[in-house]
N, C-alpha and C. Protein backbone atom coordinates (compact mmCIF):
# COMPACT_ATOMS: atom_id res chain seq x y z
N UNK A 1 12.09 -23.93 -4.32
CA UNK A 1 10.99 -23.57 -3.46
C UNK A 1 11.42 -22.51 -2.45
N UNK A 2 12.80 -22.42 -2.30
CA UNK A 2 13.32 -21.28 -1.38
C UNK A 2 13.08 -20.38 -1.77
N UNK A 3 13.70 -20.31 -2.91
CA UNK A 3 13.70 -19.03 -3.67
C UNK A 3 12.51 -18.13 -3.71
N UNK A 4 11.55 -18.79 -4.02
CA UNK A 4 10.24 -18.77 -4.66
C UNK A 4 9.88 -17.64 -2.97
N UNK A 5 9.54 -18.84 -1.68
CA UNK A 5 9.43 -18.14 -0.44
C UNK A 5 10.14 -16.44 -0.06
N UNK A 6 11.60 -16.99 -0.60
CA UNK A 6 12.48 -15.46 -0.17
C UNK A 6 11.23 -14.52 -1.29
N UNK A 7 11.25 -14.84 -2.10
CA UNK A 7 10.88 -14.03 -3.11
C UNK A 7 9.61 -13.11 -2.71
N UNK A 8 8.35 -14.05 -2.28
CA UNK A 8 7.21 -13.51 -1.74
C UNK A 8 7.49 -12.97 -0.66
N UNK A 9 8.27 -13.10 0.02
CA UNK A 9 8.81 -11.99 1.52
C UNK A 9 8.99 -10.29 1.25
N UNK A 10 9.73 -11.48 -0.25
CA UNK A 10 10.37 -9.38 -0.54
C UNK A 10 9.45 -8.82 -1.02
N UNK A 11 8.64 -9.19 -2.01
CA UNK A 11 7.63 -8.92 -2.72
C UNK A 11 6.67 -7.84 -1.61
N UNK A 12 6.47 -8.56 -0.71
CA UNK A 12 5.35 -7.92 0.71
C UNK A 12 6.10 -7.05 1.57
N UNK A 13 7.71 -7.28 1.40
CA UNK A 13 8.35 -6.52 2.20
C UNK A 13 8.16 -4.70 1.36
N UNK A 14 8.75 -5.30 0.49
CA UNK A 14 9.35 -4.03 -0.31
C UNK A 14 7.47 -3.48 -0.81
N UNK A 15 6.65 -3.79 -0.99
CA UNK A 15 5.24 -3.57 -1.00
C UNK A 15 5.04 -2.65 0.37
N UNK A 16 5.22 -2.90 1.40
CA UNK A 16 5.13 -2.08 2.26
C UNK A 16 5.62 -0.63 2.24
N UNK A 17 6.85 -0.93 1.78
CA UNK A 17 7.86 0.06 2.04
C UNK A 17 7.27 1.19 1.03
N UNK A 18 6.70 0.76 -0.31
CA UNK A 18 6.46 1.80 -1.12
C UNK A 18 4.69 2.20 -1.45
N UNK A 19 4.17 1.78 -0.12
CA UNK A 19 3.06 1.89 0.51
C UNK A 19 2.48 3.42 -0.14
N UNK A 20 3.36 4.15 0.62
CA UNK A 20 2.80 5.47 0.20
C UNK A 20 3.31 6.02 -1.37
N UNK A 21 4.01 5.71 -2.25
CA UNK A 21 4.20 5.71 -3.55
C UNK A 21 2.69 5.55 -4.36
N UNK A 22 2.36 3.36 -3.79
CA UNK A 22 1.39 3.11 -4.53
C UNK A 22 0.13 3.41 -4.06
N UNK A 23 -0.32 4.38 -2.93
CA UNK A 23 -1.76 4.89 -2.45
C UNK A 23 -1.23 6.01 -3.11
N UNK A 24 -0.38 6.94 -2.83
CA UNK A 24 -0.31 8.12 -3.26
C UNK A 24 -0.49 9.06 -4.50
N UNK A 25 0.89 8.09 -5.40
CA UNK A 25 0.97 8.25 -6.50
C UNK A 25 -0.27 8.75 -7.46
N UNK A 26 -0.60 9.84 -8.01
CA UNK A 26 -1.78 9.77 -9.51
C UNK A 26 -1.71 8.92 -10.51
N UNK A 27 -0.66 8.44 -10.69
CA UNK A 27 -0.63 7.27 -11.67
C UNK A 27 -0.84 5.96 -11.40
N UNK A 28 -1.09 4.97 -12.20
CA UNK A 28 -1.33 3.28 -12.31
C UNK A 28 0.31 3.22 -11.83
N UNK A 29 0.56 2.44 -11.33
CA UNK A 29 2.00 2.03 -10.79
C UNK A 29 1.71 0.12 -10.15
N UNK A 30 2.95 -0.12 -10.68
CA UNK A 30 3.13 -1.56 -10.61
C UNK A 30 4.57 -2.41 -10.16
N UNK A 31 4.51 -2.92 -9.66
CA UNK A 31 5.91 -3.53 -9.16
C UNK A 31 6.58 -4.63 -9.17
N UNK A 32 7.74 -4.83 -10.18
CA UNK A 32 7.61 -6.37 -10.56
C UNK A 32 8.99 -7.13 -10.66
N UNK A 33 9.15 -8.73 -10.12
CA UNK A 33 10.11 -9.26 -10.20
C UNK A 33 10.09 -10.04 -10.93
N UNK A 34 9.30 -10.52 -10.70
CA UNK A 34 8.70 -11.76 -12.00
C UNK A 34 7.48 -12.06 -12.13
N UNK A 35 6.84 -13.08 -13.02
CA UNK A 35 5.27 -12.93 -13.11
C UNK A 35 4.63 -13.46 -11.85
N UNK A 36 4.98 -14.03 -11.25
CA UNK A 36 4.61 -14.60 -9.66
C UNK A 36 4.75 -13.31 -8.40
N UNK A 37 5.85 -12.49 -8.46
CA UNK A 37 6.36 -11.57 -7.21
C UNK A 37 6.19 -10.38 -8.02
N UNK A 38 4.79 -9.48 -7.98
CA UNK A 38 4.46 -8.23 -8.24
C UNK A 38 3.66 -8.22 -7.81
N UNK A 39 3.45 -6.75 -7.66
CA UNK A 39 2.36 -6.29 -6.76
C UNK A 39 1.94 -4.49 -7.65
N UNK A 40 0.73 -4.33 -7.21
CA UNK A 40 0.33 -2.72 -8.20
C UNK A 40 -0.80 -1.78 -7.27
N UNK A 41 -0.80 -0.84 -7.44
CA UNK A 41 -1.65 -0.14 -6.63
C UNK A 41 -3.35 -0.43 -7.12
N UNK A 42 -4.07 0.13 -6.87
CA UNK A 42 -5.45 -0.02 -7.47
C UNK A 42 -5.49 0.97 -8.50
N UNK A 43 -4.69 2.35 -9.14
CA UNK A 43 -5.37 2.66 -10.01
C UNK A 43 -4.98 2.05 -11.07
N UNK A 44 -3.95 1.13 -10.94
CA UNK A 44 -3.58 0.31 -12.01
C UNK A 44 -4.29 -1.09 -12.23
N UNK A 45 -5.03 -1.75 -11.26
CA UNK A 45 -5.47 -3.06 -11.71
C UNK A 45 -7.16 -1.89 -12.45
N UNK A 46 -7.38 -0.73 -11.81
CA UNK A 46 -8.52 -0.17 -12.74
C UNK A 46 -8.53 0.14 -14.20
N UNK A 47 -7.42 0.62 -13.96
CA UNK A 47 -6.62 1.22 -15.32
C UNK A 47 -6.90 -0.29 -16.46
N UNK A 48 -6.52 -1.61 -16.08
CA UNK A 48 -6.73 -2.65 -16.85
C UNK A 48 -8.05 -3.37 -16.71
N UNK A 49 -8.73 -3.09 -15.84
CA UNK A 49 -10.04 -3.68 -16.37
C UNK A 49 -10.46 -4.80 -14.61
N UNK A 50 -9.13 -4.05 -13.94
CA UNK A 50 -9.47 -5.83 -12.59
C UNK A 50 -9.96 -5.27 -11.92
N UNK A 51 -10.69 -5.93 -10.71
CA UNK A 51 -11.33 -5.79 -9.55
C UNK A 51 -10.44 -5.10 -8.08
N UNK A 52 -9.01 -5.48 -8.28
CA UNK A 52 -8.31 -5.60 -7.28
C UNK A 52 -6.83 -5.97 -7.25
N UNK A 53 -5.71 -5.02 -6.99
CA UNK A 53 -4.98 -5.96 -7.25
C UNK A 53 -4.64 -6.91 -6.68
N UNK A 54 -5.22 -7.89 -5.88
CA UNK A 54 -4.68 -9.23 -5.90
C UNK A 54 -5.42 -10.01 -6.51
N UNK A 55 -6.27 -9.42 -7.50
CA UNK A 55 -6.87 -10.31 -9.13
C UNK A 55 -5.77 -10.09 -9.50
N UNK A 56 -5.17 -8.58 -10.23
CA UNK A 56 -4.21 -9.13 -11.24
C UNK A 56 -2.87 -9.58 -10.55
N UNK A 57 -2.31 -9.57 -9.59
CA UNK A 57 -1.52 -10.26 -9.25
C UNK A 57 -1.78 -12.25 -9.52
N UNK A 58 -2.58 -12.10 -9.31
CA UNK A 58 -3.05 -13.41 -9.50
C UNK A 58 -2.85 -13.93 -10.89
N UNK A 59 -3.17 -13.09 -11.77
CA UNK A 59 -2.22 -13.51 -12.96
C UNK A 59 -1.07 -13.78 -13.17
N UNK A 60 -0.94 -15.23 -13.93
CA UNK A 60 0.39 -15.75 -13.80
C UNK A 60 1.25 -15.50 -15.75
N UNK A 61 0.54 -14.48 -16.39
CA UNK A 61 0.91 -14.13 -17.41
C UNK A 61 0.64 -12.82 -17.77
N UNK A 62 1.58 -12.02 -16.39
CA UNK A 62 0.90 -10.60 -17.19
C UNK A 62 1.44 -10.46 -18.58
N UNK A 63 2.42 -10.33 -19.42
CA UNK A 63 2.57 -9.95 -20.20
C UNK A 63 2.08 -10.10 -21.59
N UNK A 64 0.53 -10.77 -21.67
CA UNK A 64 -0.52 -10.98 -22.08
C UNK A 64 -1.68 -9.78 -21.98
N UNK A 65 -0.74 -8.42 -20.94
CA UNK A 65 -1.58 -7.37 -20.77
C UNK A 65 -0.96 -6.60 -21.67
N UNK A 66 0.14 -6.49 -22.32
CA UNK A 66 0.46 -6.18 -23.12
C UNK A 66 0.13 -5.79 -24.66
N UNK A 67 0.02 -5.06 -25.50
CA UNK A 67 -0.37 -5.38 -26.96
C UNK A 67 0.70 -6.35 -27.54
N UNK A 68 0.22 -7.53 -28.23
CA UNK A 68 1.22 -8.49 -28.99
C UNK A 68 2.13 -7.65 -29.53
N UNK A 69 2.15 -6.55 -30.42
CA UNK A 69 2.63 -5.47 -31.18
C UNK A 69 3.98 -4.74 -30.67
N UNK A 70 3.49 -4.69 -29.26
CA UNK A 70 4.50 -3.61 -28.03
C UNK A 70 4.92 -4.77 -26.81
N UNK A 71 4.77 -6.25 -27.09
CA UNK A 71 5.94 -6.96 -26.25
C UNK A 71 7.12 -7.10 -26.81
N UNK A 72 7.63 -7.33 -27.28
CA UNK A 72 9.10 -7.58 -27.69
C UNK A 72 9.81 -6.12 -27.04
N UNK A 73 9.25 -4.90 -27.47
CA UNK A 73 9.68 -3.85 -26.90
C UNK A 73 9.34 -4.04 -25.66
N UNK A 74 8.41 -4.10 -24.57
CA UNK A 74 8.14 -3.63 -23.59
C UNK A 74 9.17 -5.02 -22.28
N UNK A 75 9.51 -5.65 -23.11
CA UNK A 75 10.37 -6.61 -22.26
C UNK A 75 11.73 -6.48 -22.78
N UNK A 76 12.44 -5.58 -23.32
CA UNK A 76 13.68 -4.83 -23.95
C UNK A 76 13.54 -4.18 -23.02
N UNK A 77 12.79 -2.86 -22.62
CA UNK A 77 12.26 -2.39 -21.86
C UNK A 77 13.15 -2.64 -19.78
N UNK A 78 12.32 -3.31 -19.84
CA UNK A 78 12.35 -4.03 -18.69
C UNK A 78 13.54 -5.08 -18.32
N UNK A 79 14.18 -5.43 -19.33
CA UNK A 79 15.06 -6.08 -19.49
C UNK A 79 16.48 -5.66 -18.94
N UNK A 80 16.34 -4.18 -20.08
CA UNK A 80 17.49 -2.98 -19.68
C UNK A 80 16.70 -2.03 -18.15
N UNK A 81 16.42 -2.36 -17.82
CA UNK A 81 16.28 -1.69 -16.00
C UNK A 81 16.37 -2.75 -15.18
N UNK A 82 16.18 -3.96 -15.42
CA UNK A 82 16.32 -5.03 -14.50
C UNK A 82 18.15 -5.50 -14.69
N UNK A 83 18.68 -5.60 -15.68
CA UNK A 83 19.85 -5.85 -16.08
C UNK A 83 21.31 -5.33 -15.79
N UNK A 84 20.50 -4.09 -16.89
CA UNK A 84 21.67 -2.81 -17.11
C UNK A 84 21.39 -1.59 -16.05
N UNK A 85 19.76 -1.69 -15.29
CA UNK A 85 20.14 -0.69 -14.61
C UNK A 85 19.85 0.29 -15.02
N UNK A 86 19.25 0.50 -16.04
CA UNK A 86 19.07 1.60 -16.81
C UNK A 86 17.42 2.22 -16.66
N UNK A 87 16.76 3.28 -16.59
CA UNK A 87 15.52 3.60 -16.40
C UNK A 87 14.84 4.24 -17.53
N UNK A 88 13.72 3.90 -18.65
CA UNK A 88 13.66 4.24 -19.75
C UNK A 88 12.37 4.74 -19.66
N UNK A 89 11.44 5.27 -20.94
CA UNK A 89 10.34 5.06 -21.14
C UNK A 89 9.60 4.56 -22.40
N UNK A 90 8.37 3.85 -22.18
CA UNK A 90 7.71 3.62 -23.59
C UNK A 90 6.47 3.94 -24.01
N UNK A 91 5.96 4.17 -24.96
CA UNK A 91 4.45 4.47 -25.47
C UNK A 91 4.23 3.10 -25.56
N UNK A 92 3.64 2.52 -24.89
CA UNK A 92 2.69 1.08 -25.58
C UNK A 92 1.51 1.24 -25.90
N UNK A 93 0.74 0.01 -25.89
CA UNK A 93 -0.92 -0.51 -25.71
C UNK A 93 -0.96 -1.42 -25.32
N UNK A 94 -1.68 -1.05 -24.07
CA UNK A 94 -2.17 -2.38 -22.87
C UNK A 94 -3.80 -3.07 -23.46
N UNK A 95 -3.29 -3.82 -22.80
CA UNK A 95 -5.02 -4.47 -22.94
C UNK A 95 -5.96 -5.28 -22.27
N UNK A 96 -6.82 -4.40 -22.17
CA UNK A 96 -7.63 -4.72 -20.59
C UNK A 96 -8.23 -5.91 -20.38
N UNK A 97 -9.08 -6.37 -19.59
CA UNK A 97 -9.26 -7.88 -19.30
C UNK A 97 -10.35 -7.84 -20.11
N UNK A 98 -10.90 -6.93 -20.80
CA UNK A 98 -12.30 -7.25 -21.36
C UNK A 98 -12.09 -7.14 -23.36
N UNK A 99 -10.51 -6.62 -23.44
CA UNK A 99 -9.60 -6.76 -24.98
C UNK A 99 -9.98 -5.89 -24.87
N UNK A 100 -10.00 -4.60 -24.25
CA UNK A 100 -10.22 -2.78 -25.03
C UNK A 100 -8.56 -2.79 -24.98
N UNK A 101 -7.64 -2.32 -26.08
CA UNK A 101 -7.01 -1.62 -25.84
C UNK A 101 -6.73 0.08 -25.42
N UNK A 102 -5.59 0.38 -25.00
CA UNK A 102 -5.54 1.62 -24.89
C UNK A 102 -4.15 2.31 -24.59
N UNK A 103 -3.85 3.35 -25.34
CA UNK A 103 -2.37 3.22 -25.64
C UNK A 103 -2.02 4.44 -23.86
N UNK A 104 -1.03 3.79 -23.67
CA UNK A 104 -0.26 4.42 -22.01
C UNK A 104 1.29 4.92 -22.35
N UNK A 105 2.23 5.62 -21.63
CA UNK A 105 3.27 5.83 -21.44
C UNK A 105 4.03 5.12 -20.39
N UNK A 106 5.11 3.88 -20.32
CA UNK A 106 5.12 3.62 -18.94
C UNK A 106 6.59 3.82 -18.71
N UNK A 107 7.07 4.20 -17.71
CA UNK A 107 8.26 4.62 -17.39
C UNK A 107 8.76 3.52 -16.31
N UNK A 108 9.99 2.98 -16.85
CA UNK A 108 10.55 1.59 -15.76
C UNK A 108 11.71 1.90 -14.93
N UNK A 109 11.70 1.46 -14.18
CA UNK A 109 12.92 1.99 -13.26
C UNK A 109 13.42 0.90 -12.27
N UNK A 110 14.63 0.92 -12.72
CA UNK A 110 15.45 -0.02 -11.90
C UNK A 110 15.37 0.03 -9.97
N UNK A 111 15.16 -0.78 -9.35
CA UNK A 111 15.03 -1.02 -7.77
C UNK A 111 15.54 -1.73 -7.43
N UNK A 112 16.59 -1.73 -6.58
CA UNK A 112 17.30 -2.41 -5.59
C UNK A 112 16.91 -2.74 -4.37
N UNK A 113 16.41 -3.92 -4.23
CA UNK A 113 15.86 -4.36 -2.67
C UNK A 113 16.31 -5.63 -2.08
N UNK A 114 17.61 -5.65 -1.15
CA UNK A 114 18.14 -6.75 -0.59
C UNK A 114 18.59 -7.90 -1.75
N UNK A 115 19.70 -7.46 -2.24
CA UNK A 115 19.95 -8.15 -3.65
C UNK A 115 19.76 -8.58 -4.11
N UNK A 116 18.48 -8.18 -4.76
CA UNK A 116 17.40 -8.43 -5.83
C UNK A 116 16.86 -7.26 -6.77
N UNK A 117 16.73 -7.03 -8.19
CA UNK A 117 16.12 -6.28 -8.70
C UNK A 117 15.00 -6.49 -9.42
N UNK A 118 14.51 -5.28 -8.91
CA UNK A 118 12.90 -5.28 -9.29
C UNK A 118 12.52 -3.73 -10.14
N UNK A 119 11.81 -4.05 -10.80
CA UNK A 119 11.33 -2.69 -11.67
C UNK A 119 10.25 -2.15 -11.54
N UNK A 120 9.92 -1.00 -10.85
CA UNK A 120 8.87 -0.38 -11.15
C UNK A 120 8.70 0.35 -11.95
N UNK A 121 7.21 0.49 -12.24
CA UNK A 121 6.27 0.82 -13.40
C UNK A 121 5.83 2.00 -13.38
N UNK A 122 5.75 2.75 -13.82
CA UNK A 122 4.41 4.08 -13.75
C UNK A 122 4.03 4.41 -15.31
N UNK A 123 2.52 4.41 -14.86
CA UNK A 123 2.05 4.18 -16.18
C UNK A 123 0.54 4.96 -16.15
N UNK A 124 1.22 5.96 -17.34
CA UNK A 124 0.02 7.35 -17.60
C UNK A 124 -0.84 6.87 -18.81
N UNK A 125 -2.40 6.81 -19.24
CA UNK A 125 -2.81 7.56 -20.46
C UNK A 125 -3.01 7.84 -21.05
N UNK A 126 -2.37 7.86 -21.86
CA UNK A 126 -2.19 9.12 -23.48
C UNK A 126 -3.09 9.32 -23.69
């Protein structure tokens, strides 16, 4: 239950901090530690079909936004930037809350915030 607490601190902490990233940014951008501690700007909960992001935060399975097809990859993905550190990109297909798919580019990138890593997202498109 500590954990969980530290976790949502950082989550809102480090949310702040990249304040002007996720208003700024032209792209859907998303920020994630685990399915509980992420957070995304609004053109990304639009981009999938939500109201807001603290609808899809509120999801406790994003990776159900995923195409069945492009998870195994897209958590390889994420795996190697949360892990190894490494910052990659992928062509997937997301899929919106209403089942439209639609194929995006998302680029992950390893983040270091008070020794914890977290990956952000940016995600164009195609």
């Amino acid at each position: 239950m500590a954990e969980d607490t530290h976790h949502e601190h950082l989550i809102k902490e480090l949310t702040q901090l990249l304040e002007p990233v996720l208003t700024g940014s032209p792209q859907a951008v998303y920020l994630y530690l685990d399915d509980t501690h992420k957070a995304c700007n609004q053109k990304f909960a639009d981009l999938i079909g939500y109201t807001s992001p603290e609808e899809w935060v509120a999801n406790e399975n994003p990776i159900d936004d995923v195409d069945e097809e492009d998870q195994e990859r897209t958590v390889k993905a994420y795996m190697n930037a949360s892990t190894n550190l490494k910052a990659s990109e992928e062509k997937i297909n997301l899929v919106k809350k209403d089942g439209e798919k639609i194929s995006v580019e998302v680029i992950f990138v390893p983040l270091s915030y008070r020794n914890e890593i977290f990956v952000l997202h940016f995600i164009e498109r195609r």
